[in-house]
N, C-alpha and C. Protein backbone atom coordinates (compact mmCIF):
# COMPACT_ATOMS: atom_id res chain seq x y z
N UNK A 1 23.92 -61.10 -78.76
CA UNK A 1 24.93 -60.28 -78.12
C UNK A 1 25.31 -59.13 -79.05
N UNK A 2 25.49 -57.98 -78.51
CA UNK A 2 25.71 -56.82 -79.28
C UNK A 2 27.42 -56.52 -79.27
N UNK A 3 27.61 -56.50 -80.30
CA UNK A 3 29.25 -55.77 -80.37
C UNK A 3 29.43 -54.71 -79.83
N UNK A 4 30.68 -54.73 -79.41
CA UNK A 4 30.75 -53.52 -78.27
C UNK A 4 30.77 -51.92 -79.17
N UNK A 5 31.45 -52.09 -79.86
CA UNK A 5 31.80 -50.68 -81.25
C UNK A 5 30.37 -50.28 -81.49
N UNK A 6 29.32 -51.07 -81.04
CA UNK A 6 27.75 -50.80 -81.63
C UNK A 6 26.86 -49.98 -80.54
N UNK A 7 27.63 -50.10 -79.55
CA UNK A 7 27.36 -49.55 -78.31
C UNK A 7 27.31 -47.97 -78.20
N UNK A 8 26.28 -46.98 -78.20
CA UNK A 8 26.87 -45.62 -77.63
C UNK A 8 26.04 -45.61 -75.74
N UNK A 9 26.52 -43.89 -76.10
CA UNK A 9 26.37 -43.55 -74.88
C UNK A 9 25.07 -43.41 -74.83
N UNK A 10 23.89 -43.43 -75.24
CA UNK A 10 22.36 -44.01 -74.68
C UNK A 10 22.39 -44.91 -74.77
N UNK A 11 22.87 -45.90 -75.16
CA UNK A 11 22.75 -47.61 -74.53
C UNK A 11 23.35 -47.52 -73.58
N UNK A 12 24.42 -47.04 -72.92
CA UNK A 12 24.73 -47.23 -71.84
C UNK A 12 24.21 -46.56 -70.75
N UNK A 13 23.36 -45.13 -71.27
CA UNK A 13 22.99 -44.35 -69.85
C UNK A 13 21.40 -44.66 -69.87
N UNK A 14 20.87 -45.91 -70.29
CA UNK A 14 19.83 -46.55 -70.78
C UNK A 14 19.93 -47.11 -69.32
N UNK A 15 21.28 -47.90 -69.12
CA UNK A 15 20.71 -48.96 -67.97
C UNK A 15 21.62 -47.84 -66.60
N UNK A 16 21.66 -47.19 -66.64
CA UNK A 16 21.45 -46.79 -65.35
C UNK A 16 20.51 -46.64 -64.27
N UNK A 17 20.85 -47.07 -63.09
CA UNK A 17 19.71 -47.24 -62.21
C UNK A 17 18.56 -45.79 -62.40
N UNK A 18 18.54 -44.49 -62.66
CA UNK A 18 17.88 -43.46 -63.16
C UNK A 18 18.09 -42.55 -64.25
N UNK A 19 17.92 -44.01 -65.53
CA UNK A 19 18.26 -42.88 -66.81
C UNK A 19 17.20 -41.65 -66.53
N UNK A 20 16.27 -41.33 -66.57
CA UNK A 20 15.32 -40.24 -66.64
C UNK A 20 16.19 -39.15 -66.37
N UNK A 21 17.00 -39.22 -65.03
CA UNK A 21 17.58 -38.43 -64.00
C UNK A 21 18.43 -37.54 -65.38
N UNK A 22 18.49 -36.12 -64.87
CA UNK A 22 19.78 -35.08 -66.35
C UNK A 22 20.76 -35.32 -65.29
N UNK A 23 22.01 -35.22 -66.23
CA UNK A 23 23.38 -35.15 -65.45
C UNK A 23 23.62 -33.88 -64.33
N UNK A 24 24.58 -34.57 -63.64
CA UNK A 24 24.93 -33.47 -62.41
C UNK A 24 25.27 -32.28 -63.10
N UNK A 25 24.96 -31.12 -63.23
CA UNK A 25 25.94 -29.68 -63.32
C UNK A 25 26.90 -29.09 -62.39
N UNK A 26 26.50 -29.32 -61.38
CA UNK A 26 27.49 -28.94 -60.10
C UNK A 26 26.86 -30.03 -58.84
N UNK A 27 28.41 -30.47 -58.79
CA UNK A 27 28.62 -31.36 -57.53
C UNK A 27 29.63 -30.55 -56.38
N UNK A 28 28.86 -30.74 -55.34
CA UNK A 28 29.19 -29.62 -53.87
C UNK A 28 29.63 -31.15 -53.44
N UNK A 29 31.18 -31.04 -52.47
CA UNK A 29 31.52 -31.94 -51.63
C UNK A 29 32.04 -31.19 -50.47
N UNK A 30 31.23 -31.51 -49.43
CA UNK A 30 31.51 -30.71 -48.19
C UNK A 30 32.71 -31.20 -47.13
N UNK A 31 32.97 -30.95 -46.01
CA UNK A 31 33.81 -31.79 -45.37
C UNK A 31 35.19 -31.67 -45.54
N UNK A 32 35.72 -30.99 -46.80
CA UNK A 32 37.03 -30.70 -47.22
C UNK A 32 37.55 -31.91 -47.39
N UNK A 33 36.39 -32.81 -48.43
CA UNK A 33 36.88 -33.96 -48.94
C UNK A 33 37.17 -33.66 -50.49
N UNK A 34 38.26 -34.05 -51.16
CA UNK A 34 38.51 -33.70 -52.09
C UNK A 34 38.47 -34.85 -53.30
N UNK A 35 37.15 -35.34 -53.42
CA UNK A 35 36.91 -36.80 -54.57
C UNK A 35 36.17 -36.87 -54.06
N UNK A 36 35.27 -37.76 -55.57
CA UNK A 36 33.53 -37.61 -55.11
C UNK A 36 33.75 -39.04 -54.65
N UNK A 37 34.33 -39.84 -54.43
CA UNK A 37 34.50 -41.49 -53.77
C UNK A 37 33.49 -42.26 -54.56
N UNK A 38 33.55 -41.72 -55.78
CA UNK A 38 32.60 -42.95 -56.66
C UNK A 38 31.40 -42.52 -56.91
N UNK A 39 30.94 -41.46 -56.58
CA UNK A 39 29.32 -41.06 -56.18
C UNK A 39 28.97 -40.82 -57.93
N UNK A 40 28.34 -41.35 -58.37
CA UNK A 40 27.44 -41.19 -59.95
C UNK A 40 28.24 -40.72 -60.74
N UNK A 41 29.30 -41.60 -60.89
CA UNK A 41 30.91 -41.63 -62.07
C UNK A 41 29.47 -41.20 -63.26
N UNK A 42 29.06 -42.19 -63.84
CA UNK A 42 28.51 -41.20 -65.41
C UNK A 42 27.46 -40.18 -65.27
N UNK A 43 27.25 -39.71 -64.44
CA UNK A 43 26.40 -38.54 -64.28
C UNK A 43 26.85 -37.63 -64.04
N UNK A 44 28.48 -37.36 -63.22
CA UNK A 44 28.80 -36.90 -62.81
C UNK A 44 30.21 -36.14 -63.48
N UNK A 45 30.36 -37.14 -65.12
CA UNK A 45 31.69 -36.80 -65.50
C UNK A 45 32.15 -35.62 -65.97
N UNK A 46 30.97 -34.55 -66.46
CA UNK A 46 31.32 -33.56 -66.79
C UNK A 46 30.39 -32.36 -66.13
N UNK A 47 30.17 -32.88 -64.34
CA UNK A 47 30.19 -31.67 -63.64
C UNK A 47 30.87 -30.58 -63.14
N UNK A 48 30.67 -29.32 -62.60
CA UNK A 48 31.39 -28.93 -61.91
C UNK A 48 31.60 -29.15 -60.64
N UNK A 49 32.90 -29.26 -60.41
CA UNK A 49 33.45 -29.55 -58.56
C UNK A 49 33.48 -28.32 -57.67
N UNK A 50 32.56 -28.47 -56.42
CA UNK A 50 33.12 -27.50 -55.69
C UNK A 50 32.85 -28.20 -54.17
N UNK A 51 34.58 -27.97 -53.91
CA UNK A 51 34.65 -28.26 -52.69
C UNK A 51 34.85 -27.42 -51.64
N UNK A 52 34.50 -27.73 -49.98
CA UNK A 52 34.34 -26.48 -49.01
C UNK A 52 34.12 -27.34 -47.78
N UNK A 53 35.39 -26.61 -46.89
CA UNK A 53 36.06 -27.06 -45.15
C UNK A 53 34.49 -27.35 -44.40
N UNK A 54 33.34 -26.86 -45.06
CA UNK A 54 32.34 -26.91 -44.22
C UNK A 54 31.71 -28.40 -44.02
N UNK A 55 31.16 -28.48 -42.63
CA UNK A 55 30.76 -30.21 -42.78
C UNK A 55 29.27 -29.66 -43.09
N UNK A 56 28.62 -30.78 -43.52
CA UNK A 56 27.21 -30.73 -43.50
C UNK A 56 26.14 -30.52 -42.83
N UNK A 57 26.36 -30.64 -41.57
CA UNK A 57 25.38 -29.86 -40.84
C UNK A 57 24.99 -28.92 -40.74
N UNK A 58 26.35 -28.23 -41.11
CA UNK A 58 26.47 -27.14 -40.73
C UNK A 58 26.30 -26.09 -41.95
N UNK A 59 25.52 -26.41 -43.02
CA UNK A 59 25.74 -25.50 -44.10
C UNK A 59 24.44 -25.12 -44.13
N UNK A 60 24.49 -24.23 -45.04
CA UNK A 60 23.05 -23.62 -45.05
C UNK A 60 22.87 -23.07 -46.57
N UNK A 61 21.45 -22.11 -46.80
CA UNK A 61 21.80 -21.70 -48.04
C UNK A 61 22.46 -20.89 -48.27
N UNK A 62 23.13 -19.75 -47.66
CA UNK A 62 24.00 -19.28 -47.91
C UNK A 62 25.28 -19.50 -48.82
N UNK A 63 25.89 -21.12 -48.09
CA UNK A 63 26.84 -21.82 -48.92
C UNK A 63 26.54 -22.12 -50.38
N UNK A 64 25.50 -23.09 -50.12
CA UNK A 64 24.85 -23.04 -51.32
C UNK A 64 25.05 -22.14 -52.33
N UNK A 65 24.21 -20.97 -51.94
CA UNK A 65 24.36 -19.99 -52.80
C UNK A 65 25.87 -19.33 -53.27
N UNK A 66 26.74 -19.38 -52.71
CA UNK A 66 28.19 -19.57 -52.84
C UNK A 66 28.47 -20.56 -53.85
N UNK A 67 28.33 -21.54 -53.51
CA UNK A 67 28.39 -22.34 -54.70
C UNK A 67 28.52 -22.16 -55.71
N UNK A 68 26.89 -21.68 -56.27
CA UNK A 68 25.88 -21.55 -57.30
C UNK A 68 26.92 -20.91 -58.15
N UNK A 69 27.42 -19.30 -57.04
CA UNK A 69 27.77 -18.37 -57.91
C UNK A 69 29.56 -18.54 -58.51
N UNK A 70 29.82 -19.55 -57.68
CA UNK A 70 31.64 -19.94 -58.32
C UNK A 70 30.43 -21.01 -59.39
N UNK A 71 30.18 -21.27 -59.34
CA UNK A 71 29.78 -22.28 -60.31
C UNK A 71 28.84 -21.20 -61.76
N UNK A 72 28.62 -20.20 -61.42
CA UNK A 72 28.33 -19.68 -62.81
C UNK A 72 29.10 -18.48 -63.35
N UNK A 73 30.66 -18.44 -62.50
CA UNK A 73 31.61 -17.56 -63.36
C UNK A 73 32.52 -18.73 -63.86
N UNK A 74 32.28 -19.98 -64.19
CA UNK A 74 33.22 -20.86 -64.57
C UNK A 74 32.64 -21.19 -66.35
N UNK A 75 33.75 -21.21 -66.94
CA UNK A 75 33.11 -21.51 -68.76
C UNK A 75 33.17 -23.17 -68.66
N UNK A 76 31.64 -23.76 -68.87
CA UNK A 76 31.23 -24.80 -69.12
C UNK A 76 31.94 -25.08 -70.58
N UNK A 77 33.07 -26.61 -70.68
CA UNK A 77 33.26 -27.11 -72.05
C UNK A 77 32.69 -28.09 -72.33
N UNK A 78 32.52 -29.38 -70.86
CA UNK A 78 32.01 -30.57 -71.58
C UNK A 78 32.97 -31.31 -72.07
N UNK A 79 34.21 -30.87 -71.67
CA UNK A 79 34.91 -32.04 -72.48
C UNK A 79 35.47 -31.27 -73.47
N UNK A 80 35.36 -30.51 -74.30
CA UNK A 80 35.68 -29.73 -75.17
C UNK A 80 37.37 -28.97 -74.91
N UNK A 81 37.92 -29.00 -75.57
CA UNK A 81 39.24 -27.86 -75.61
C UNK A 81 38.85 -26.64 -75.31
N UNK A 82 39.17 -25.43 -74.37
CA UNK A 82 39.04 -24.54 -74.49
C UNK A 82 39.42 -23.46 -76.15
N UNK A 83 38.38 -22.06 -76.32
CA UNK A 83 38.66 -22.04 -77.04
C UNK A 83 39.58 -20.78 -77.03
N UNK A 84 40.78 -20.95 -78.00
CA UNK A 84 41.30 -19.75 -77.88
C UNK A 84 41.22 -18.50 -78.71
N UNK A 85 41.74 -17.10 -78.20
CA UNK A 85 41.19 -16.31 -79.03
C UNK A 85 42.40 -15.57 -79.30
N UNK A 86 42.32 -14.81 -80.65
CA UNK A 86 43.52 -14.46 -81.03
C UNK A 86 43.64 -13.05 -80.36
């Protein structure tokens, strides 16, 4: 049995059902649901959220591409403190 303190985060993203898989960067939740309801908690912890009134059928790439682009005027930290500048 392994001590838990001995444990990092590749032993743990070891047994995920698709370690191979890279983490989410941007998670789209459509429907104007606001929580991912559990959907790939460690893959998912330091994505970006973007949510939108649209249901799924009904989207296209357009949205998508909407997305993309709120999702690449946003400063990626990771977890990190923003940094400030004098």
């Amino acid at each position: 049995m392994t001590a838990p303190d001995l444990i990092g985060e590749e032993d743990f993203a070891r047994h995920l059902p698709h370690p191979d898989m890279p983490d989410v960067d941007l998670l789209r939740r459509t429907g104007h649901e606001q929580r991912t309801s559990n959907f790939l908690p460690w893959p998912t912890a330091y994505a970006e959220l973007h949510f939108t009134p649209d249901l799924w059928p009904d989207t296209d790439r357009r949205h998508l591409w909407q997305a993309i682009t709120t999702y690449t005027h946003r400063q990626r930290r990771l977890g990190t403190a923003p940094t400030s500048t004098p």
